[in-house]
PDB file of N, CA and C in Angstrom:
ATOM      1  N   UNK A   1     146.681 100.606  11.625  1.00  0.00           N
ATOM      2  CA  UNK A   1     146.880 100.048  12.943  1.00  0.00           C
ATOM      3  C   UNK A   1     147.695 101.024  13.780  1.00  0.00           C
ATOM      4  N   UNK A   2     147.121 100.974  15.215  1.00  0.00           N
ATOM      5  CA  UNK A   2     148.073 102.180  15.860  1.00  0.00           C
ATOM      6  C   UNK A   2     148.957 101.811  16.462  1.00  0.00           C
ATOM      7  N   UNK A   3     150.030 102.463  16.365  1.00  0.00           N
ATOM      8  CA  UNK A   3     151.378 101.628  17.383  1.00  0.00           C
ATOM      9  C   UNK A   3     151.537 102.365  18.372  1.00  0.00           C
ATOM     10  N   UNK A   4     152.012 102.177  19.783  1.00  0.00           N
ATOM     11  CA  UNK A   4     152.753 102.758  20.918  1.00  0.00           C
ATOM     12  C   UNK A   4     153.893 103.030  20.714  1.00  0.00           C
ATOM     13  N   UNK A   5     153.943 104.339  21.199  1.00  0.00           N
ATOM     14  CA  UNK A   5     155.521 104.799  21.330  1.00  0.00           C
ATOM     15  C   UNK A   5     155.972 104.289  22.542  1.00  0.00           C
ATOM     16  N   UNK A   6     157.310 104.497  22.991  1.00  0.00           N
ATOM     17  CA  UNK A   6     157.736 103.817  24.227  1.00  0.00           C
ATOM     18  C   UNK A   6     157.496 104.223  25.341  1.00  0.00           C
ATOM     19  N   UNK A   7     156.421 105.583  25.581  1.00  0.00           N
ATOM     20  CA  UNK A   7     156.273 105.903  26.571  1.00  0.00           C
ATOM     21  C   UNK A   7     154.950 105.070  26.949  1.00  0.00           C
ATOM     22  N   UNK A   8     154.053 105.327  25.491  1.00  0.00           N
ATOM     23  CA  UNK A   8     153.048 104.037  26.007  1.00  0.00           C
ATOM     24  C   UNK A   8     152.742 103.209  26.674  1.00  0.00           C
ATOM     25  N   UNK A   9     154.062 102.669  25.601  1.00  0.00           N
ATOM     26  CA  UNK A   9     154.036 101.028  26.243  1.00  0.00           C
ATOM     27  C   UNK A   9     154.840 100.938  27.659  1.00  0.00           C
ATOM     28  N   UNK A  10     155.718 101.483  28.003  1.00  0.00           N
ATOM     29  CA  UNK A  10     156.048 101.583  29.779  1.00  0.00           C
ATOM     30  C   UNK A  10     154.883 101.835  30.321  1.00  0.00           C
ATOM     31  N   UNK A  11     154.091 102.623  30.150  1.00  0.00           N
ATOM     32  CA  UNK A  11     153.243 102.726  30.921  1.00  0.00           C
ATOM     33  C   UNK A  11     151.922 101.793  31.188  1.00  0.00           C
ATOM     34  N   UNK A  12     152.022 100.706  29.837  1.00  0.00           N
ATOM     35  CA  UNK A  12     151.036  99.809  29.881  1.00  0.00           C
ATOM     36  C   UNK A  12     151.515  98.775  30.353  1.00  0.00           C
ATOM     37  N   UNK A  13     152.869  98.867  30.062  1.00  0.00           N
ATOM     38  CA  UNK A  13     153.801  97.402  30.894  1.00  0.00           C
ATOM     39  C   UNK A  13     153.448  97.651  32.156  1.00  0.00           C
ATOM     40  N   UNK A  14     153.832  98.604  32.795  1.00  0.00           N
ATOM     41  CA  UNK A  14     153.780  98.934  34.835  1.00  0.00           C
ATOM     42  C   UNK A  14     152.492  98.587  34.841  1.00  0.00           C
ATOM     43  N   UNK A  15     151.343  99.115  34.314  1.00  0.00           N
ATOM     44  CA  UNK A  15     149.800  98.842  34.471  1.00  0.00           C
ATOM     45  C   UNK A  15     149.483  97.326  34.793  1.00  0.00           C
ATOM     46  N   UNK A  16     149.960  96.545  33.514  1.00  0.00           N
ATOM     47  CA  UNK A  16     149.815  95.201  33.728  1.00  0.00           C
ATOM     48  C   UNK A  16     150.588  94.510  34.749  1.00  0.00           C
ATOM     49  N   UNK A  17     151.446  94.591  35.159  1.00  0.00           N
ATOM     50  CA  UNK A  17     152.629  94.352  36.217  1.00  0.00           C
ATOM     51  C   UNK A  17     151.597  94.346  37.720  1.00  0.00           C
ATOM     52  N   UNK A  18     151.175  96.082  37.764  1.00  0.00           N
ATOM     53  CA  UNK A  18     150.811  96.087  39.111  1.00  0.00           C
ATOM     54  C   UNK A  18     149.110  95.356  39.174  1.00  0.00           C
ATOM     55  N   UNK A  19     148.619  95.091  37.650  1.00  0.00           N
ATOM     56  CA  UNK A  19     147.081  94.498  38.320  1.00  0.00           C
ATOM     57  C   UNK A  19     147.284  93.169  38.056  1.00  0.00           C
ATOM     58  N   UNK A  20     148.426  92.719  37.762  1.00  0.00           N
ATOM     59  CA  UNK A  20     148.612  91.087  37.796  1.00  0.00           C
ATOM     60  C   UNK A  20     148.964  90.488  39.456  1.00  0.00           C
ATOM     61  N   UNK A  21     149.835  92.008  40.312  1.00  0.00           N
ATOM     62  CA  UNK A  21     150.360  91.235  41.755  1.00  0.00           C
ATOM     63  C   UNK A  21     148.726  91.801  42.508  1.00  0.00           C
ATOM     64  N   UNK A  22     147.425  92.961  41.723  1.00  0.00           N
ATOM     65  CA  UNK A  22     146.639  92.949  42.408  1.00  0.00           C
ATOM     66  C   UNK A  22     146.202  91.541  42.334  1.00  0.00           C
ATOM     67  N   UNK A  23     145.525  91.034  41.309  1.00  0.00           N
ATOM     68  CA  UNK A  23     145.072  90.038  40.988  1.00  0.00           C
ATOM     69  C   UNK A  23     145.308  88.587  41.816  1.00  0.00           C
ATOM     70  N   UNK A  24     146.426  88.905  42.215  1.00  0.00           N
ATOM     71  CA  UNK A  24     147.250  87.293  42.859  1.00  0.00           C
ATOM     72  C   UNK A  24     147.199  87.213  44.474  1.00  0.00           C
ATOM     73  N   UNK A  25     146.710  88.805  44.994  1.00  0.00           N
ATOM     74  CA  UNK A  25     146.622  89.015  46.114  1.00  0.00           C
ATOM     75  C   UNK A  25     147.996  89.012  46.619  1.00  0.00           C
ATOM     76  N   UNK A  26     148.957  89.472  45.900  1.00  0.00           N
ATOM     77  CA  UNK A  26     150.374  89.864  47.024  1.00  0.00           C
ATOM     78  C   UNK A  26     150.528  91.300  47.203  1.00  0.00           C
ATOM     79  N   UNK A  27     150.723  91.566  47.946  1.00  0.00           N
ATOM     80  CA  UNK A  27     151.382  93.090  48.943  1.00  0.00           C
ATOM     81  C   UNK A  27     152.083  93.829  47.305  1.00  0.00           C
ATOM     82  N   UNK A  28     151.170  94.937  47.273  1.00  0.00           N
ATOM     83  CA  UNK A  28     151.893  96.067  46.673  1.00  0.00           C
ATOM     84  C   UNK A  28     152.409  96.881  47.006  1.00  0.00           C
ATOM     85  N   UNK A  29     153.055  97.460  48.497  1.00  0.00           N
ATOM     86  CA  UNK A  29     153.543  98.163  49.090  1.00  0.00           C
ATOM     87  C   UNK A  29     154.586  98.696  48.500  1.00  0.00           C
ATOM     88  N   UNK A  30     155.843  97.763  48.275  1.00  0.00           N
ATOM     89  CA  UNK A  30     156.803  98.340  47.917  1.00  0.00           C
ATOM     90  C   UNK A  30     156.469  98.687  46.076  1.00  0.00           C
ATOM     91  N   UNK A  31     155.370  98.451  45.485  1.00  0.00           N
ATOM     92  CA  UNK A  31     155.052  99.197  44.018  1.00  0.00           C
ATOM     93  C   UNK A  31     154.138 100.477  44.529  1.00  0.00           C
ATOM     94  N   UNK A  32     154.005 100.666  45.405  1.00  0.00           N
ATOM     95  CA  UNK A  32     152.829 102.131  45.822  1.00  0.00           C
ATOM     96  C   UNK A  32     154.374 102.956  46.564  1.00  0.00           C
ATOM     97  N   UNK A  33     154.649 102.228  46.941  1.00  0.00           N
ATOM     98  CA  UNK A  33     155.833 103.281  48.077  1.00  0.00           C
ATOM     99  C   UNK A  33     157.238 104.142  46.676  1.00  0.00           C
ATOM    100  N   UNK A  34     156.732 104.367  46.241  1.00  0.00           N
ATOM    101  CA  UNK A  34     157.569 105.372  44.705  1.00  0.00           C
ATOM    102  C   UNK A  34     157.368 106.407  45.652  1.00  0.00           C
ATOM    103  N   UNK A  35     155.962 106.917  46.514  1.00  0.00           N
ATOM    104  CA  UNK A  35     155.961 107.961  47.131  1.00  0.00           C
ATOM    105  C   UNK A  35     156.584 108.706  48.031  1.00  0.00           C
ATOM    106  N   UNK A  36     157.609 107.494  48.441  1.00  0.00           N
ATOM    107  CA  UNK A  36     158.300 107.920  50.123  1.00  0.00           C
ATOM    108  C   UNK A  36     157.666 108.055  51.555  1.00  0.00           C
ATOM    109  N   UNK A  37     156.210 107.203  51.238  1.00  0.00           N
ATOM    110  CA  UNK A  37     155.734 106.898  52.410  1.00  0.00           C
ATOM    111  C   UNK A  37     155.447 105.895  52.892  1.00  0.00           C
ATOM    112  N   UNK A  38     155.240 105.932  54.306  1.00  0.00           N
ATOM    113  CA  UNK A  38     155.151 104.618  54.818  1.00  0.00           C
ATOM    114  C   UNK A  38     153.716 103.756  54.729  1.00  0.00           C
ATOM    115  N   UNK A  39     153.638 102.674  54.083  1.00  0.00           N
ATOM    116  CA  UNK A  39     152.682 102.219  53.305  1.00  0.00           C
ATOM    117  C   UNK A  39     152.209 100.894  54.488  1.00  0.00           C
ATOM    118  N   UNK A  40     151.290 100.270  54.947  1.00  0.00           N
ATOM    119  CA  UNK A  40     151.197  99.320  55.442  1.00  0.00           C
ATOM    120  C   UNK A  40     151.026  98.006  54.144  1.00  0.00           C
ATOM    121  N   UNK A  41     151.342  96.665  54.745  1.00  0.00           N
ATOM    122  CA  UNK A  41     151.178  95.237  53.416  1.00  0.00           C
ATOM    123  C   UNK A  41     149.422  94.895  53.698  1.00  0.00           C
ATOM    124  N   UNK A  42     149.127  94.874  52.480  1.00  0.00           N
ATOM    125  CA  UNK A  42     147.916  94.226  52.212  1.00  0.00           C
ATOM    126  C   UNK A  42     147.708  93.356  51.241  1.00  0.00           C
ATOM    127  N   UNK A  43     146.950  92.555  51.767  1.00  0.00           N
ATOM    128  CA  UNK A  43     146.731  91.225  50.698  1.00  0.00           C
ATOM    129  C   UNK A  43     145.648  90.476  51.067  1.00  0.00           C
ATOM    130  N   UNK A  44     145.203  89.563  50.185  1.00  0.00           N
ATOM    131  CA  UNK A  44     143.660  89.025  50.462  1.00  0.00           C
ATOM    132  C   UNK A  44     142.776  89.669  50.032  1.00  0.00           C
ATOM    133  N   UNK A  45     142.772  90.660  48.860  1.00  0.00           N
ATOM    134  CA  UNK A  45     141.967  91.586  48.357  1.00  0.00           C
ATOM    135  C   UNK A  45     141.805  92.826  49.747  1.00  0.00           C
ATOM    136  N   UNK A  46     142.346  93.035  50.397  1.00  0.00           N
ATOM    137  CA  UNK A  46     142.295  94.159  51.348  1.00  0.00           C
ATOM    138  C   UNK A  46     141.825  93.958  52.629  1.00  0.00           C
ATOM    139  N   UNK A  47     141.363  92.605  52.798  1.00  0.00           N
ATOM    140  CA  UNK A  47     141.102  91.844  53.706  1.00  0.00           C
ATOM    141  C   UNK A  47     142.003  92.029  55.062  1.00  0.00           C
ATOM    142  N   UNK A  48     143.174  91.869  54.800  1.00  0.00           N
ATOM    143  CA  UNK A  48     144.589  91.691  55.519  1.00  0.00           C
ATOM    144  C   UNK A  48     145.300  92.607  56.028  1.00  0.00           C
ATOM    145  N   UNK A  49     145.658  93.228  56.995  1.00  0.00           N
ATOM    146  CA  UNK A  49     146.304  94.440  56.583  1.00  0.00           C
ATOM    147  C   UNK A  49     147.200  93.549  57.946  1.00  0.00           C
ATOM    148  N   UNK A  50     149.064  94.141  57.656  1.00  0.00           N
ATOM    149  CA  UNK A  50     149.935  94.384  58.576  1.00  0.00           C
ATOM    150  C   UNK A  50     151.000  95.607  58.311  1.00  0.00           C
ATOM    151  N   UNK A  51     150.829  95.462  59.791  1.00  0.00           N
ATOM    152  CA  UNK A  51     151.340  97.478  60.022  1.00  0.00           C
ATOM    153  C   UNK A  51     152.601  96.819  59.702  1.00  0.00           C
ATOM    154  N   UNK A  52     153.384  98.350  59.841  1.00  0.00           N
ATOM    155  CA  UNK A  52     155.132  98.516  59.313  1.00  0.00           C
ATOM    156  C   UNK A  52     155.662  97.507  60.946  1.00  0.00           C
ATOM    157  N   UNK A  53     154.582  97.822  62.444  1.00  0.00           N
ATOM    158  CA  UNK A  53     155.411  97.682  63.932  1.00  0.00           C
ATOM    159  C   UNK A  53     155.007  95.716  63.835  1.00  0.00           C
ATOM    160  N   UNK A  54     154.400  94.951  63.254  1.00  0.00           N
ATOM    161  CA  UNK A  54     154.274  93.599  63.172  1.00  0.00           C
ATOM    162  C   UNK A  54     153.035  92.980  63.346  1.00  0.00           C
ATOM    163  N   UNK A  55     151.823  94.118  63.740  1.00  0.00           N
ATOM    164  CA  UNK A  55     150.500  94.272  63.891  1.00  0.00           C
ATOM    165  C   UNK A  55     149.957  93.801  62.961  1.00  0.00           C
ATOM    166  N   UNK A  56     148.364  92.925  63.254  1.00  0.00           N
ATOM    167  CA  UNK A  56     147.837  92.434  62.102  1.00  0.00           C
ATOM    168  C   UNK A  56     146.310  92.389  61.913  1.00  0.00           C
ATOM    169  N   UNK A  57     145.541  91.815  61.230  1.00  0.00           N
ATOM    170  CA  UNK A  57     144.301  92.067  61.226  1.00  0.00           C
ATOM    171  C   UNK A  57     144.034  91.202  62.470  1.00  0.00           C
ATOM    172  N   UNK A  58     144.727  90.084  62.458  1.00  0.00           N
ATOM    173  CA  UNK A  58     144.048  88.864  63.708  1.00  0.00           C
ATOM    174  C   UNK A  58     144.769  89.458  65.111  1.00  0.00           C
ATOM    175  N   UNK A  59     145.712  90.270  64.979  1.00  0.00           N
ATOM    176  CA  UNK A  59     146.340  90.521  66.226  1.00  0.00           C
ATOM    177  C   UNK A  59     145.786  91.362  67.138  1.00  0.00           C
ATOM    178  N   UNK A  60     146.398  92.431  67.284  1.00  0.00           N
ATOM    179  CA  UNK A  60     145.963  93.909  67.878  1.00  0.00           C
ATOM    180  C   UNK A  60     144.550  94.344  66.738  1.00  0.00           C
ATOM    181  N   UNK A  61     145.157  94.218  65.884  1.00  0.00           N
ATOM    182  CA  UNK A  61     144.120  94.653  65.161  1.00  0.00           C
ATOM    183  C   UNK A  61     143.990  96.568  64.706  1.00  0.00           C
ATOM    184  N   UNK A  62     143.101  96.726  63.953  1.00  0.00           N
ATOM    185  CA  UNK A  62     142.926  98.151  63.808  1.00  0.00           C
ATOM    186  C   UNK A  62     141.433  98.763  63.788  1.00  0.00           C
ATOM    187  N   UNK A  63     140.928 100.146  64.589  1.00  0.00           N
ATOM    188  CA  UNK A  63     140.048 100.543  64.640  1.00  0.00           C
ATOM    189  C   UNK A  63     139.941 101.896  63.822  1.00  0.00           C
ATOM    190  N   UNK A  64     138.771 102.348  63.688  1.00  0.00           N
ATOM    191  CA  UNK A  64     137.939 103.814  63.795  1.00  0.00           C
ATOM    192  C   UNK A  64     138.693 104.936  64.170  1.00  0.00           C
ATOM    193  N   UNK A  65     139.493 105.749  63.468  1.00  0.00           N
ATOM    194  CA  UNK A  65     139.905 106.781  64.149  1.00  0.00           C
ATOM    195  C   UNK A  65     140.323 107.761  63.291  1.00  0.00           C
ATOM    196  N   UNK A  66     140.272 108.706  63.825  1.00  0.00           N
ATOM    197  CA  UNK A  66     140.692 110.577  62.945  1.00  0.00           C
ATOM    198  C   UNK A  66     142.260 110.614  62.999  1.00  0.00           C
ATOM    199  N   UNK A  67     143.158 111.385  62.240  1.00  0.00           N
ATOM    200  CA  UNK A  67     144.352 111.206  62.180  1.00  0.00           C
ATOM    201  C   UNK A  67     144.777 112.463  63.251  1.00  0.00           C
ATOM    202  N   UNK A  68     144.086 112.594  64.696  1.00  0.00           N
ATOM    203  CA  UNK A  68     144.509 113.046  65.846  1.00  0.00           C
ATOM    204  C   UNK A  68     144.207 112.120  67.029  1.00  0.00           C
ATOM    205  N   UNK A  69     144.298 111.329  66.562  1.00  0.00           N
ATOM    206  CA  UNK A  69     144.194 109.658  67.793  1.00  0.00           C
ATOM    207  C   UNK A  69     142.637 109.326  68.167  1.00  0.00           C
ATOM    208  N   UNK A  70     142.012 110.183  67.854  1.00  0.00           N
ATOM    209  CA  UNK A  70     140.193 110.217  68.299  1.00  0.00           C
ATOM    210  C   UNK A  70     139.303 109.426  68.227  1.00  0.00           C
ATOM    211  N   UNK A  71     138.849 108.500  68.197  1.00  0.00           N
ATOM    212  CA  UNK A  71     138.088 107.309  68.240  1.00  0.00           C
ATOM    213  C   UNK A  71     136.640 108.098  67.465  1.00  0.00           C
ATOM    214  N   UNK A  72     136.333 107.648  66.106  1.00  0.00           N
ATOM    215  CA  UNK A  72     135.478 107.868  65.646  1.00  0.00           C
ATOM    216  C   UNK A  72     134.419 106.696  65.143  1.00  0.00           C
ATOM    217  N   UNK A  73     133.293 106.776  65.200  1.00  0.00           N
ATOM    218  CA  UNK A  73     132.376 106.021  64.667  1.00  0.00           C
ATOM    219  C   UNK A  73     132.283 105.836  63.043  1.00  0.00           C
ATOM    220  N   UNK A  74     132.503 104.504  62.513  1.00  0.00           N
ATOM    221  CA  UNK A  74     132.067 104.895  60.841  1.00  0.00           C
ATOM    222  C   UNK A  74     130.966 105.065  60.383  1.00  0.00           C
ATOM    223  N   UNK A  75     130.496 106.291  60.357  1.00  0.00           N
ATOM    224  CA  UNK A  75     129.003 106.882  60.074  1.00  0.00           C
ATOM    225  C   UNK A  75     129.346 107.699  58.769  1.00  0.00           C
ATOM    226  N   UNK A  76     128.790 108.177  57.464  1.00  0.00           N
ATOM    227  CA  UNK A  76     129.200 108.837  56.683  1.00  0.00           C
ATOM    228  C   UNK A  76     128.485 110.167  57.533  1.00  0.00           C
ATOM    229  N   UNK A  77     129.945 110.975  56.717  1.00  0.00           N
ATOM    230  CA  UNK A  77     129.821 112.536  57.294  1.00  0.00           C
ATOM    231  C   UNK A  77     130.829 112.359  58.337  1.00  0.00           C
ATOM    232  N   UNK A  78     130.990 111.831  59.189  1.00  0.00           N
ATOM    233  CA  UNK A  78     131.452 112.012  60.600  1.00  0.00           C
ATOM    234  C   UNK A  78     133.151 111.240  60.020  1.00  0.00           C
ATOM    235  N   UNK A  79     133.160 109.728  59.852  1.00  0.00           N
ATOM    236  CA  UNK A  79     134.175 109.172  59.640  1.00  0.00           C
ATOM    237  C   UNK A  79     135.318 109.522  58.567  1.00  0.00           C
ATOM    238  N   UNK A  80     136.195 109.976  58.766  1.00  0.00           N
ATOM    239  CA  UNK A  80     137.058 110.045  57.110  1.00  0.00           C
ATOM    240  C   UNK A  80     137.440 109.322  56.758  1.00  0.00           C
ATOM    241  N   UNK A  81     137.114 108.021  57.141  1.00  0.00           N
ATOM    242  CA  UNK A  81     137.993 106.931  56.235  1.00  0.00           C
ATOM    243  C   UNK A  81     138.935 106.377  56.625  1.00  0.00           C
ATOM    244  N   UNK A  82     139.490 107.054  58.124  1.00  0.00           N
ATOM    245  CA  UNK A  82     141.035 106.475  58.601  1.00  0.00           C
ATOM    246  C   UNK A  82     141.041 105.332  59.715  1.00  0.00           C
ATOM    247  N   UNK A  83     141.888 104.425  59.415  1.00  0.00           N
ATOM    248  CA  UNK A  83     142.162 103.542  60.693  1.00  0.00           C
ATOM    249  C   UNK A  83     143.552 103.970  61.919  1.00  0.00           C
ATOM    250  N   UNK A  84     143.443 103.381  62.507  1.00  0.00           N
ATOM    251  CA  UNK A  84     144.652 103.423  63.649  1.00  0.00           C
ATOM    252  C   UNK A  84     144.905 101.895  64.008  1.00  0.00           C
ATOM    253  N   UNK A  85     146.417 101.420  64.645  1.00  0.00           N
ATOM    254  CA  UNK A  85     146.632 100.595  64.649  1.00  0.00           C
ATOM    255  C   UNK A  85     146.905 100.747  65.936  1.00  0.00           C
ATOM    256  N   UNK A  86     146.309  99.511  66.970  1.00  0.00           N
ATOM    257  CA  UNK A  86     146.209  99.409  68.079  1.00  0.00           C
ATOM    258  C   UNK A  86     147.850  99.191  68.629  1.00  0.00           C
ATOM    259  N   UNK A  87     148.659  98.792  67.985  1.00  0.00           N
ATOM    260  CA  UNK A  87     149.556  98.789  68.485  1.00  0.00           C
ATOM    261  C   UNK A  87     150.601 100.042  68.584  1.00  0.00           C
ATOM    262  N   UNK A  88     150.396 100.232  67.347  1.00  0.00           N
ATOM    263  CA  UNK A  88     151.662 101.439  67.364  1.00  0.00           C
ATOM    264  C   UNK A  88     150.757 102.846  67.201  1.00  0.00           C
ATOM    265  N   UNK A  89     149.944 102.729  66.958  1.00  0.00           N
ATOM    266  CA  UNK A  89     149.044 104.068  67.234  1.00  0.00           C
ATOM    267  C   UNK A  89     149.436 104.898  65.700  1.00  0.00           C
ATOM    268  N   UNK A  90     149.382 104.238  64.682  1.00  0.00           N
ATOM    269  CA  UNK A  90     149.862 104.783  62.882  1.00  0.00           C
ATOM    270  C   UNK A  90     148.479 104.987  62.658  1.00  0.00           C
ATOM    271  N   UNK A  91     148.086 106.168  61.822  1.00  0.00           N
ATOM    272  CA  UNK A  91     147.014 106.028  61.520  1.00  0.00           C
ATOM    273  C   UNK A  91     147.043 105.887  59.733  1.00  0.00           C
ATOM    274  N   UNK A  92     145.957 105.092  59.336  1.00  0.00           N
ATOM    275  CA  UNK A  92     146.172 104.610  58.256  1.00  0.00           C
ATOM    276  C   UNK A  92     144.984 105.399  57.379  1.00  0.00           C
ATOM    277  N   UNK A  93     145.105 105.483  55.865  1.00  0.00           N
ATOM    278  CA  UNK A  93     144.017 105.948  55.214  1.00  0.00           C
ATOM    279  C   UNK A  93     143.614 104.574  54.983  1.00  0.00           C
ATOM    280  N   UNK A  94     142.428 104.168  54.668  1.00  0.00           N
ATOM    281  CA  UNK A  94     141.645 102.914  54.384  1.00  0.00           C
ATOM    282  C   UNK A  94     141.793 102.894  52.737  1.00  0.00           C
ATOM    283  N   UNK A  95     142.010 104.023  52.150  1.00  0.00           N
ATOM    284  CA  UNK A  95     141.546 103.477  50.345  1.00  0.00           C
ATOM    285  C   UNK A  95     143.529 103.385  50.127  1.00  0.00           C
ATOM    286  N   UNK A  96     144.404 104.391  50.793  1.00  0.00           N
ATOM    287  CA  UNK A  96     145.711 103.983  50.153  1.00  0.00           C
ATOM    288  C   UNK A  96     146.761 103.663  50.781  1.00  0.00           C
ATOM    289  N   UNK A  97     146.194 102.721  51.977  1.00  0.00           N
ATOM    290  CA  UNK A  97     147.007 102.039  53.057  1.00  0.00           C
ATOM    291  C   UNK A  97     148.317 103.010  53.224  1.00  0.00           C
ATOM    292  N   UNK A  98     148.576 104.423  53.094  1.00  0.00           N
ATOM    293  CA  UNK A  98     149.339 105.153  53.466  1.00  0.00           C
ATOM    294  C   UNK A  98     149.010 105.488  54.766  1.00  0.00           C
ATOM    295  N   UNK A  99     150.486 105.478  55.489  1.00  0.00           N
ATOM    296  CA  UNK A  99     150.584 106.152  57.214  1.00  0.00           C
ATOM    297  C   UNK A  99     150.108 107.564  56.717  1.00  0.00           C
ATOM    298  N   UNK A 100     148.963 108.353  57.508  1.00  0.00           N
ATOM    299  CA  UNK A 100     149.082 109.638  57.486  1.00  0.00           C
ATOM    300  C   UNK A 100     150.004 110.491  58.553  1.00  0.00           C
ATOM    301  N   UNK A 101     149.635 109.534  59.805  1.00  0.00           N
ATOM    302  CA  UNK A 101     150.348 110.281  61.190  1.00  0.00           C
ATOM    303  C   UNK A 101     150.343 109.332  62.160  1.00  0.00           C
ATOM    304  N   UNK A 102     150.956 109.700  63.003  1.00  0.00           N
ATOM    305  CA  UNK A 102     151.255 108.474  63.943  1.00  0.00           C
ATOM    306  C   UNK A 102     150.816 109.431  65.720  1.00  0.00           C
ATOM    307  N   UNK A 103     150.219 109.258  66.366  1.00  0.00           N
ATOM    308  CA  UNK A 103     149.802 109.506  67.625  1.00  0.00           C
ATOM    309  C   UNK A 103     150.278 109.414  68.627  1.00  0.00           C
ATOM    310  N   UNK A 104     150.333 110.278  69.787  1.00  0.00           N
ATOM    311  CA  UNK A 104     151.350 109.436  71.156  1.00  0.00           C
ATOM    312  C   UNK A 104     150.259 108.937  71.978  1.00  0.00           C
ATOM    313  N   UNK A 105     149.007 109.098  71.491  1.00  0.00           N
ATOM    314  CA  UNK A 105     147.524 108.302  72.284  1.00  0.00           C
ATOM    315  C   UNK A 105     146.182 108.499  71.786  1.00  0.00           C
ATOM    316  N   UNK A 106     145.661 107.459  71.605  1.00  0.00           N
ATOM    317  CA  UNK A 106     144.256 106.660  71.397  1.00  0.00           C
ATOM    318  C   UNK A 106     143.687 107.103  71.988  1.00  0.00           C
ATOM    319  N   UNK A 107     142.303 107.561  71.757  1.00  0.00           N
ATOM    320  CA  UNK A 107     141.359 108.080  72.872  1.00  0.00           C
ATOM    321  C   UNK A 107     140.118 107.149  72.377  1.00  0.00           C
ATOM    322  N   UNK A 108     139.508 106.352  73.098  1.00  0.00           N
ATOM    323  CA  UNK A 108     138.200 105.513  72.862  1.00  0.00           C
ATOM    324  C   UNK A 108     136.946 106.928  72.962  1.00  0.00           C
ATOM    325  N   UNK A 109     137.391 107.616  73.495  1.00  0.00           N
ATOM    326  CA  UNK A 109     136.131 108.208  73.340  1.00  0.00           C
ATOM    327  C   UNK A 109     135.865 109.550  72.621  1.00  0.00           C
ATOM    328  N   UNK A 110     136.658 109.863  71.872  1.00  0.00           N
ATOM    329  CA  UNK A 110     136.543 110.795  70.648  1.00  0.00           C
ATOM    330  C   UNK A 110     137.508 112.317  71.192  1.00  0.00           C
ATOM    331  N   UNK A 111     138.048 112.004  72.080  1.00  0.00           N
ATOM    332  CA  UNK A 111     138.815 113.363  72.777  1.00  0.00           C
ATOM    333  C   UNK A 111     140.363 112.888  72.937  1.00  0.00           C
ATOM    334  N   UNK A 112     141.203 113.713  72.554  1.00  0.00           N
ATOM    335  CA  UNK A 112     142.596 113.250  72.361  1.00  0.00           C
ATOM    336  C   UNK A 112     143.050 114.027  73.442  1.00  0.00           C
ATOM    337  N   UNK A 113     144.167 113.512  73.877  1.00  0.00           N
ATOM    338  CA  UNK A 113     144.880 114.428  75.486  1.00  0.00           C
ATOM    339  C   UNK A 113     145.677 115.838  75.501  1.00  0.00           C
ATOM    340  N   UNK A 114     145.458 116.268  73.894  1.00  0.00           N
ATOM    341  CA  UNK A 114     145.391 117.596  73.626  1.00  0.00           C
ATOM    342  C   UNK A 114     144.218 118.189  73.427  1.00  0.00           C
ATOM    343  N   UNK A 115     142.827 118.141  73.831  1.00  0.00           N
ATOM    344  CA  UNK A 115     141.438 118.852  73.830  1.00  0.00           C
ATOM    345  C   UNK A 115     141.307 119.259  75.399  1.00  0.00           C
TER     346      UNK A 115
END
């Protein structure tokens, strides 16, 4: 029979820990934020998102955008994956709800006020 050493098993303890608060649908933010970044709360299976400024899925809401404020279409190839938050202008990665950058303006039409 094989036993775990203790590094193992820490590491299978945290495992189970963090897919039990996935599982339950509560905010893992502060278990992802080990990184030192600013993480937005999600919950509802990813459904949900609220920014760090009080922004929410039902509120302001969040769109389509490049992490230079640019209003992009989600088309593969074109889109990377990032959101922006209508309120505070954070732009978010979609797979690890990490802030990448934050904007001083939104452009709806794909041109930022530095082009």
């Amino acid at each position: 029979m094989y036993r775990m050493n203790h590094l193992e098993f820490s590491i299978f303890c945290i495992a189970k820990f963090y897919a039990l608060f996935i599982d339950c649908s509560i905010s893992v933010s502060y278990i992802l934020n080990m990184t030192n970044k600013e993480l937005i709360t999600v919950s509802n299976d990813g459904d949900n998102w609220a920014c760090l400024c009080g922004n929410d899925t039902v509120s302001s809401g969040f769109d389509t955008y490049d992490e230079n404020g640019a209003y992009n279409e989600p088309i593969n190839g074109v889109w990377t994956g990032l959101y922006a938050c209508l309120k505070c202008r954070r732009v978010i990665d979609q797979d690890t709800y990490i802030v990448v950058s934050k904007t001083d303006y939104l452009s709806s039409f794909g041109i930022t006020n530095t082009q």
